[in-house]
Protein backbone atom coordinates (compact mmCIF):
# COMPACT_ATOMS: atom_id res chain seq x y z
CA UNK A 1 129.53 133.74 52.36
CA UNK A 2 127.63 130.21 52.40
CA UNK A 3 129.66 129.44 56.03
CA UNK A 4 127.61 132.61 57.19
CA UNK A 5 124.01 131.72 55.31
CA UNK A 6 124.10 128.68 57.26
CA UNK A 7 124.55 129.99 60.49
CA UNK A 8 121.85 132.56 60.26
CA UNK A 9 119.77 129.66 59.06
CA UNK A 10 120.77 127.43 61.99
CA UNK A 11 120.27 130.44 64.11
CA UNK A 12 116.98 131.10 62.43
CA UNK A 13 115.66 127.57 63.34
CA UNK A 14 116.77 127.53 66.86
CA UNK A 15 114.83 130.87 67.06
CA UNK A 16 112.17 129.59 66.18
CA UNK A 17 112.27 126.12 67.87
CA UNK A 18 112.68 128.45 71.11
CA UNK A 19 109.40 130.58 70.10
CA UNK A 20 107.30 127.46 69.83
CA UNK A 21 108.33 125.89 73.26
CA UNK A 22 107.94 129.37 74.90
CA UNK A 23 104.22 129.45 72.86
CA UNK A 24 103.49 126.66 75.31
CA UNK A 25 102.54 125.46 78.70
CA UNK A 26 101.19 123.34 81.43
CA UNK A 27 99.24 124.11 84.79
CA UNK A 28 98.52 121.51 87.13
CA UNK A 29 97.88 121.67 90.70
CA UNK A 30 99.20 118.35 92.54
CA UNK A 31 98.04 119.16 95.84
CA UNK A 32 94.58 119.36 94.48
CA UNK A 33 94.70 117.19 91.42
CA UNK A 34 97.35 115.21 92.29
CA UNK A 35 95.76 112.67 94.14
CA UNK A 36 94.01 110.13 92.02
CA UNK A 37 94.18 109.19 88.44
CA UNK A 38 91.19 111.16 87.10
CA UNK A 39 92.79 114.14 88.74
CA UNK A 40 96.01 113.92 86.62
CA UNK A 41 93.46 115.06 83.60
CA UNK A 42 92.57 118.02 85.22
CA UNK A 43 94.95 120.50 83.56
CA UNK A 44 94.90 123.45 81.77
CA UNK A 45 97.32 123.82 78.44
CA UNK A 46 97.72 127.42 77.79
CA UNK A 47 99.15 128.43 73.88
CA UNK A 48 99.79 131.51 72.93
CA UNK A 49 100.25 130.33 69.05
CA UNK A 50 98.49 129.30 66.49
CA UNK A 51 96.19 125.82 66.66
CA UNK A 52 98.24 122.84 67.13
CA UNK A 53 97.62 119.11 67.58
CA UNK A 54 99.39 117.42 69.92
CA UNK A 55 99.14 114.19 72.63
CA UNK A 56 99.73 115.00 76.03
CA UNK A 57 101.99 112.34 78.34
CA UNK A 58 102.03 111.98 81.77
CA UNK A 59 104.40 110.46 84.18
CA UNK A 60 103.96 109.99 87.99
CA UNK A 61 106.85 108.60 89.96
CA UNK A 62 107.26 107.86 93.72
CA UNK A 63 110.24 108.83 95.26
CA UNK A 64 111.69 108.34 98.39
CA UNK A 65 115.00 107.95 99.61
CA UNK A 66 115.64 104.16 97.26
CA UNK A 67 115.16 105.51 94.55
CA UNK A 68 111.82 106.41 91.98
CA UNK A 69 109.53 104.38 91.23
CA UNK A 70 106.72 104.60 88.08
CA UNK A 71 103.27 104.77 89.29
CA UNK A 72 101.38 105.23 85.83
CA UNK A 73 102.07 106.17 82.44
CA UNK A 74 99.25 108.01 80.27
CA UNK A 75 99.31 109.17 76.82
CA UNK A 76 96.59 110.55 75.31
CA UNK A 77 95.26 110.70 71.73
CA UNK A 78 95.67 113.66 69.80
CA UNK A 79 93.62 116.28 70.17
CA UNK A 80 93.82 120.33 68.90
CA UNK A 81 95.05 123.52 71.14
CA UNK A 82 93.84 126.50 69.70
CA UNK A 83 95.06 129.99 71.24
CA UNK A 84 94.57 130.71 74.99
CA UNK A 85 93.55 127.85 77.83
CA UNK A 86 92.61 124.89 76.93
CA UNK A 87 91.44 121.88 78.77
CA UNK A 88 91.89 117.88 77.88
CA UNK A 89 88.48 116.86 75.74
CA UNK A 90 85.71 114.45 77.79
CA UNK A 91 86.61 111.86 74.65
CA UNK A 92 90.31 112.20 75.14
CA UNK A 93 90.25 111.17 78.57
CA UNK A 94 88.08 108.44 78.12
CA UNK A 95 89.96 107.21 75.00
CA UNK A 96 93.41 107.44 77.16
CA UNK A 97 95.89 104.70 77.28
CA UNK A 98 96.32 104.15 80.67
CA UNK A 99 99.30 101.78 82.36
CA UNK A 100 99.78 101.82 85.81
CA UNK A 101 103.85 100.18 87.17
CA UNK A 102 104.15 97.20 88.83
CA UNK A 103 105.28 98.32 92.36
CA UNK A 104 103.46 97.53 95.46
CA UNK A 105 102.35 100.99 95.91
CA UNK A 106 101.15 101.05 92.16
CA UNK A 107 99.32 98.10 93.00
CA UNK A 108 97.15 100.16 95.52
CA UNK A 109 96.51 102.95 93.15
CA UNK A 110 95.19 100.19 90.97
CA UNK A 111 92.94 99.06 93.28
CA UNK A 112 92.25 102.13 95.48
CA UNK A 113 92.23 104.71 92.58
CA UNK A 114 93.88 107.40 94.49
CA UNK A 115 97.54 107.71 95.67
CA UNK A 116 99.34 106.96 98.93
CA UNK A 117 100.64 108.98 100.74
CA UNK A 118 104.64 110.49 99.63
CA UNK A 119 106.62 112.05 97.71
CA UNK A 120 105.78 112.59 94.05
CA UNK A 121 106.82 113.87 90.59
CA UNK A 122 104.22 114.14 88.35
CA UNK A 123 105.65 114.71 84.44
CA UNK A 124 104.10 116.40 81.61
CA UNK A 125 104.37 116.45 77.91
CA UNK A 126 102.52 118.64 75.35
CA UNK A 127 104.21 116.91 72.04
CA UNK A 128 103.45 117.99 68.63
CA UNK A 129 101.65 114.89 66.38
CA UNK A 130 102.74 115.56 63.19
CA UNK A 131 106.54 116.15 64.39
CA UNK A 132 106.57 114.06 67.89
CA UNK A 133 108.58 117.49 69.14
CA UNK A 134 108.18 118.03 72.76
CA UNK A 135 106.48 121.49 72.91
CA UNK A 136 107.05 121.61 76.28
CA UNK A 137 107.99 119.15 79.24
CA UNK A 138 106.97 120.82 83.05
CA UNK A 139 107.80 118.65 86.19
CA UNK A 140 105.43 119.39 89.77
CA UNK A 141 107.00 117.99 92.64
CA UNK A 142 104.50 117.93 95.82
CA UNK A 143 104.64 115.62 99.07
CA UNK A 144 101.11 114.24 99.18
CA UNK A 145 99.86 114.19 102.73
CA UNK A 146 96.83 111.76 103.81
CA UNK A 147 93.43 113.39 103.73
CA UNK A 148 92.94 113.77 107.14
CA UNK A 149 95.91 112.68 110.03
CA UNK A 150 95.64 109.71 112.37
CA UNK A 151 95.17 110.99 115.76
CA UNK A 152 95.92 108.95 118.78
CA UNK A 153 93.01 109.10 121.47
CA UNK A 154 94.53 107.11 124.87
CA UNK A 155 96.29 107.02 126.04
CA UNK A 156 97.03 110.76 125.93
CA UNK A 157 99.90 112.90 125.12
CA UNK A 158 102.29 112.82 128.06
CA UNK A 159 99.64 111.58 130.41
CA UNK A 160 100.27 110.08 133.70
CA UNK A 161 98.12 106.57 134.16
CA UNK A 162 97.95 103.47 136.49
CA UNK A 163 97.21 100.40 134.33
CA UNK A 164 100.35 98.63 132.86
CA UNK A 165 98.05 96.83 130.51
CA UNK A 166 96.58 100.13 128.99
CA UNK A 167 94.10 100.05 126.42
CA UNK A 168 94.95 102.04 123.52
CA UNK A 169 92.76 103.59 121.09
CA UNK A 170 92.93 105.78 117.66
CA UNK A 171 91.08 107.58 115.71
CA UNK A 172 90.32 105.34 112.00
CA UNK A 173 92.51 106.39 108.68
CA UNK A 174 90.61 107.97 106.49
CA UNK A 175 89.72 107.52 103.53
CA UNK A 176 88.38 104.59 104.58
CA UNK A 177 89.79 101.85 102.57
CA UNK A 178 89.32 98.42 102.27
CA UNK A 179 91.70 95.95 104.41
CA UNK A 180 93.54 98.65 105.77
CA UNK A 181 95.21 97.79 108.51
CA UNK A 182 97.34 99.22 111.59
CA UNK A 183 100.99 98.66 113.67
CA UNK A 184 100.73 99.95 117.28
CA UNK A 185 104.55 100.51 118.66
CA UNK A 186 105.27 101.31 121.93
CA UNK A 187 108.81 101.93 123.51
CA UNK A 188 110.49 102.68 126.75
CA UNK A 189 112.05 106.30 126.74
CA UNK A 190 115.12 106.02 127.96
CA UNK A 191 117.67 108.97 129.90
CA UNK A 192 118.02 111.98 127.17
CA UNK A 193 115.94 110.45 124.62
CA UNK A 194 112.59 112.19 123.19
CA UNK A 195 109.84 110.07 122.28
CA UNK A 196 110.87 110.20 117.81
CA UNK A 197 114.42 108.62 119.14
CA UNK A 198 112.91 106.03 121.67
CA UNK A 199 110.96 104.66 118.74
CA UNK A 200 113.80 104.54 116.50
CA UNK A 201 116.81 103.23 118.56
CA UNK A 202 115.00 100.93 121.26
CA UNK A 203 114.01 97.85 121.20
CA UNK A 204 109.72 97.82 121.29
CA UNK A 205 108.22 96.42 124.44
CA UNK A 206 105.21 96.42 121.83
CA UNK A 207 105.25 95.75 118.29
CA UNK A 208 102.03 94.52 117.03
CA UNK A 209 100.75 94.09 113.36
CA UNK A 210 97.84 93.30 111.88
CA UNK A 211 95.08 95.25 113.98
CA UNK A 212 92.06 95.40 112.71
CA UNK A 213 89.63 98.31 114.72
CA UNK A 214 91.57 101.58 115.43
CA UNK A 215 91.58 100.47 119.52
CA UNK A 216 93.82 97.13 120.94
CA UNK A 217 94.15 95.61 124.25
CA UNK A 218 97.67 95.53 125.29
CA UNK A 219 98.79 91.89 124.53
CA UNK A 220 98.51 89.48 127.00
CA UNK A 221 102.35 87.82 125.19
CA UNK A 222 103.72 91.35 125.75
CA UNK A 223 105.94 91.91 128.77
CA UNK A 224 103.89 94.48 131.09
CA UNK A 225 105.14 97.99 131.59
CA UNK A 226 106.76 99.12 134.56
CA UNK A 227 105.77 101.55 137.01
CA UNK A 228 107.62 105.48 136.86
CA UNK A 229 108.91 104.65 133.49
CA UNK A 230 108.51 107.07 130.39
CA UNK A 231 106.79 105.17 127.11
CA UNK A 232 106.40 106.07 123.79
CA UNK A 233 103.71 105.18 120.76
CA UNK A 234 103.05 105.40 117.99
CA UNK A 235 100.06 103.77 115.04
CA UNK A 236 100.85 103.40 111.45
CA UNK A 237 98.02 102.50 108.84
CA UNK A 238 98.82 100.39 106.08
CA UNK A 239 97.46 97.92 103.48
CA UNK A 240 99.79 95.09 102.29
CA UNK A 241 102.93 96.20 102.36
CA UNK A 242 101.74 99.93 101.67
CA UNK A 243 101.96 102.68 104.42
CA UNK A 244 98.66 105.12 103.94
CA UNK A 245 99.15 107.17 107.48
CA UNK A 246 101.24 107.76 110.30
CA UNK A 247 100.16 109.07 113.32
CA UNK A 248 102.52 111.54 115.39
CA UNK A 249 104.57 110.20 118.59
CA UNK A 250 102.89 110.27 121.87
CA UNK A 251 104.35 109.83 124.85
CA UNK A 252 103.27 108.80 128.63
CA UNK A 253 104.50 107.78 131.94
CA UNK A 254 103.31 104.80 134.36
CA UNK A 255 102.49 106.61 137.11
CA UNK A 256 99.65 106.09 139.47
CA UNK A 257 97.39 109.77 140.16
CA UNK A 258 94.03 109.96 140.95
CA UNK A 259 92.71 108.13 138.20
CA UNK A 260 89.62 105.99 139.80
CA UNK A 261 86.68 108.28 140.23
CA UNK A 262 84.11 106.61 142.11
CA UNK A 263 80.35 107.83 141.25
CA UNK A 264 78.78 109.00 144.98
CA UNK A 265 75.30 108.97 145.41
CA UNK A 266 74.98 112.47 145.71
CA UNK A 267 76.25 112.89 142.25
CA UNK A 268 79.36 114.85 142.49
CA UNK A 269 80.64 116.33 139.66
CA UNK A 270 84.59 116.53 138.07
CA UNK A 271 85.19 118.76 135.27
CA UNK A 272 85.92 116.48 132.34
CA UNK A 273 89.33 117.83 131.26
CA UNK A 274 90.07 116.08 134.52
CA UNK A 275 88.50 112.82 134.08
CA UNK A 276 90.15 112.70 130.47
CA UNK A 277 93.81 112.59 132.05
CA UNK A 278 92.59 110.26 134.25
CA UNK A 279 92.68 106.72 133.17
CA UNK A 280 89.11 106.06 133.67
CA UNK A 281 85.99 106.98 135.40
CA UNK A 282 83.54 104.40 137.59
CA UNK A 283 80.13 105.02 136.25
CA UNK A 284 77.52 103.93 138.77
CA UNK A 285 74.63 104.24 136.45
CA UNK A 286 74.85 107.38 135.12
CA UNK A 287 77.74 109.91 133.99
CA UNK A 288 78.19 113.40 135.89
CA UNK A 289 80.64 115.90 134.92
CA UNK A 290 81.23 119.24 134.07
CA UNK A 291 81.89 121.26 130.42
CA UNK A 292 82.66 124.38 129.75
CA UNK A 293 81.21 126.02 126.34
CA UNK A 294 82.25 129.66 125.13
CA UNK A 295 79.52 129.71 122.29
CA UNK A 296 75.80 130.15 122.42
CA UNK A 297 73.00 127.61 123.59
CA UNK A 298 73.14 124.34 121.72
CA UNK A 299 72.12 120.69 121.64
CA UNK A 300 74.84 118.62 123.24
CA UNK A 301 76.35 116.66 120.73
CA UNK A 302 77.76 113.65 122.02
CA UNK A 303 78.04 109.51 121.31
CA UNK A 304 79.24 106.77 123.13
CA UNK A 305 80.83 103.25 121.80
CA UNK A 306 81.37 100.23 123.63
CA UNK A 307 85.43 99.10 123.99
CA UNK A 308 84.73 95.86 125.35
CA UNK A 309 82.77 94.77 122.60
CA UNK A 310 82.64 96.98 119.66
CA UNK A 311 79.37 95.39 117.84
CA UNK A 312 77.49 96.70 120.93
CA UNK A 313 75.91 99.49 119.62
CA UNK A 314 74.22 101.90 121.76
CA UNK A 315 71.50 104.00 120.66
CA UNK A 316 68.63 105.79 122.68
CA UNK A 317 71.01 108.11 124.88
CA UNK A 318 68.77 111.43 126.55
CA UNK A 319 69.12 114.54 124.41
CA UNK A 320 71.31 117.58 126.64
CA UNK A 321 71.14 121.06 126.07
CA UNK A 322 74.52 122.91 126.69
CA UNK A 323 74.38 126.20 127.81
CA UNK A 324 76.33 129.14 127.45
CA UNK A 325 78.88 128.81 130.36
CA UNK A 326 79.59 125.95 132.43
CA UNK A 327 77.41 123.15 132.48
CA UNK A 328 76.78 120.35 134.92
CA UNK A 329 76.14 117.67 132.68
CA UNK A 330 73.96 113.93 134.27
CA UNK A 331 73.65 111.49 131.49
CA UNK A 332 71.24 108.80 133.32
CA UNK A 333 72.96 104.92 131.69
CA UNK A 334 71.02 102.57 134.03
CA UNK A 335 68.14 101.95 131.75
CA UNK A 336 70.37 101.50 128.83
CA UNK A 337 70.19 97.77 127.95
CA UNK A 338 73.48 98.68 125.86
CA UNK A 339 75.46 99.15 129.11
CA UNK A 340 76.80 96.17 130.78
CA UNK A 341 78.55 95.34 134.03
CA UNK A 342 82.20 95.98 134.38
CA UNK A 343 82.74 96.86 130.28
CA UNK A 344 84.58 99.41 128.65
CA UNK A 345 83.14 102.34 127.52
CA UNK A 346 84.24 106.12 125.22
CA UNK A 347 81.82 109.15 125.58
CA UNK A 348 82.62 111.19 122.63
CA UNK A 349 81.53 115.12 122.98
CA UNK A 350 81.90 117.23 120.12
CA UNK A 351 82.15 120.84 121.21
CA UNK A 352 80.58 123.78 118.95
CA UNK A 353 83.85 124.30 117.70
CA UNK A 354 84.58 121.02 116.26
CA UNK A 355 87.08 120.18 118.88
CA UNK A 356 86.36 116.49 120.32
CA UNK A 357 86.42 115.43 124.06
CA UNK A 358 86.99 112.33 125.11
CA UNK A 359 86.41 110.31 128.23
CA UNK A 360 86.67 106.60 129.00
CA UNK A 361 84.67 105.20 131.92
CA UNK A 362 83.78 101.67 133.54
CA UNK A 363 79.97 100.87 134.31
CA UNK A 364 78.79 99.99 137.56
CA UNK A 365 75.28 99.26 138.28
C-alpha cells in the first residue's frame, strides 16, 4: 500500500512539474531581433499560470563547421510574469549582466554592437527565482545574412573586355563599419570548371588584402591576364580577422569586342546597355547615350565619381528630364572643372525602379 502512495505521489509531482513547463514560453524572432545585443531583449514571455518571478538567460553561440563558439551570455534580474504576454521591464534590461566571449568574432560584436554575419543559436531560459527550476529552455537557430549583399560592379558578369589590367570596382558593405576592409580574388577558369570551383581549386593570379575603397587597380606585382582566357572574382569584406560579407562569383573572359567608343562630333548616340558591356567609353566633352524608361516623366537621377582619384568630387552636373520612352540623353562635361584629361570616370543612373546603371568612361577634351 505505501509502494503504491509513493508512486502516485511521484507521479503527482511529475504532473505537475510537466504543467508548469507547459504554463510557459518564449517568442523571439532572430531574423529580426537577432542581430544586435539590444535586440536579444526584445521578446515576448507568454504564461498561462499564475504570477511568477523568474530571471531570464540568454545564450548566443556561433557555429560553423569547427565547432560553437559563445558570443554573449546575459542574465537578467528577476522580475514578475503575470498571466498572458509579457515583455522584459525597461529596468531589467538596463540592470542586465552582460558578458560578451572572447572570440574574434565576439570581439566585433563588442565593438560593432551588432552580429556578423553566420550561423547562430540563440538560447533561452525563463527560470523560476525562488527554485532556480528551468520553466522552460527554447533554442532559435537562424543563419544571419548581411543587411544588404556586396555587389560587384566591373567588371561585369560574364563580360567580354580588352584590358588585361582591368579595373575592378564594388559596391561598399554595408553597414558601414569602421576599418572594414576587403580581399579581391581573381582566378583563371580552367576546362570544365565553373567560376565557385576555379576559386576554390586554382591557384589566384590575384589575391589581394587589405583594400581600402570598394574599387582597386589591378596590381602592377600581379602577373597580367591573358588574352581568350575565362577569369573568375570574387570580394570579401572583413574587419580583423572577421568576415562581414561576401559577394557572389563573377566571371569574365579577355576578349577584345568593340569596347572603345569614340565621341564624333556629330554626337552619335549608343544605347547604354551597350556601352556598359563595353569596357569603357571615350568622352570628348560630354556623354551621349541612350535609356530606355517604362515609367512616367521624371527627373533623371544620376551621379558620377571620379576612379582615378576618388577625393575628386564632382558636383554641379545639368539636371535631365527622362521621358516616358526612349531617351537620347547629352550630359555637356567640358565646363566641369571636376573632369580631367585622360582620368577615370563611373556615371551612376538610378532608374525609377531602383535598378542602377552603370557606365565607365575616359575624358577627352
Amino acid at each position: 500500500m505505501g509502494s503504491r502512495k509513493l508512486v502516485f505521489a511521484l507521479f503527482l509531482v511529475c504532473f505537475i512539474s510537466t504543467e508548469v513547463l507547459a504554463q510557459v514560453s518564449v517568442d523571439f524572432i532572430p531574423a529580426i531581433s537577432g542581430t544586435t545585443i539590444d535586440g536579444l531583449m526584445n521578446v515576448r514571455i507568454t504564461n498561462i499560470g499564475a504570477k511568477k518571478t523568474v530571471r531570464l538567460e540568454i545564450v548566443v553561440n556561433s557555429d560553423d563547421e569547427v565547432g560553437s563558439v559563445q558570443m554573449v551570455h546575459i542574465l537578467t534580474a528577476p522580475f514578475d510574469i503575470h498571466a498572458g504576454s509579457n515583455i522584459i521591464p525597461p529596468s531589467v534590461i538596463r540592470t542586465a549582466q552582460v558578458k560578451i566571449g572572447t572570440s574574434e568574432p565576439a570581439r566585433f560584436l563588442q565593438q560593432n554592437g551588432y552580429f556578423p554575419s553566420g550561423q547562430y543559436s540563440y538560447d533561452y531560459k525563463v527560470i523560476m527565482v525562488a527554485t532556480h527550476e528551468v520553466l522552460v529552455e527554447q533554442t532559435f537557430v537562424h543563419d544571419l545574412q548581411p543587411a544588404a549583399p556586396l555587389n560587384l560592379i566591373e567588371p561585369y558578369d560574364k563580360d567580354e573586355i580588352c584590358e588585361l589590367r582591368p579595373l575592378l570596382s564594388w559596391q561598399p558593405h554595408i553597414p558601414m563599419t569602421v576599418g572594414v576592409q576587403y580581399q579581391v580574388v581573381i582566378a583563371e577558369i580552367k576546362v570544365k570548371q565553373n567560376g565557385i570551383e576555379a576559386l576554390q581549386y586554382n591557384l589566384p593570379v590575384v589575391n589581394q588584402r587589405g583594400v581600402s575603397a570598394n574599387l582597386m587597380m589591378y596590381p602592377a606585382v600581379a602577373r597580367e591576364l591573358e588574352k581568350g582566357k575565362r577569369y573568375a572574382w570574387q570580394v570579401t569584406a572583413y574587419k580583423n580577422n572577421t568576415v562581414l560579407n561576401r559577394s557572389e562569383v563573377w566571371t569574365f573572359e579577355t576578349k577584345c569586342a568593340d569596347t572603345v567608343v569614340e565621341h564624333k562630333p556629330e554626337l552619335s548616340y549608343r544605347d547604354i546597355e551597350d556601352l556598359a558591356k563595353g569596357n569603357f567609353y571615350m568622352a570628348q566633352g560630354r556623354l551621349s547615350f541612350v535609356l530606355v524608361n517604362s515609367y512616367a516623366e521624371q527627373p533623371l537621377q544620376y551621379a558620377i565619381s571620379c576612379l582615378t582619384d576618388p577625393k575628386l568630387k564632382v558636383k554641379n552636373l545639368p539636371a535631365k528630364t527622362l521621358m516616358k520612352g526612349r531617351n537620347k540623353v547629352d550630359i555637356d562635361l567640358s565646363e566641369n572643372r571636376a573632369f580631367k584629361k585622360d582620368y577615370s570616370y563611373m556615371l551612376t543612373v538610378v532608374m525609377p525602379n531602383g535598378q542602377l546603371k552603370n557606365l565607365r568612361f575616359v575624358y577627352k577634351e
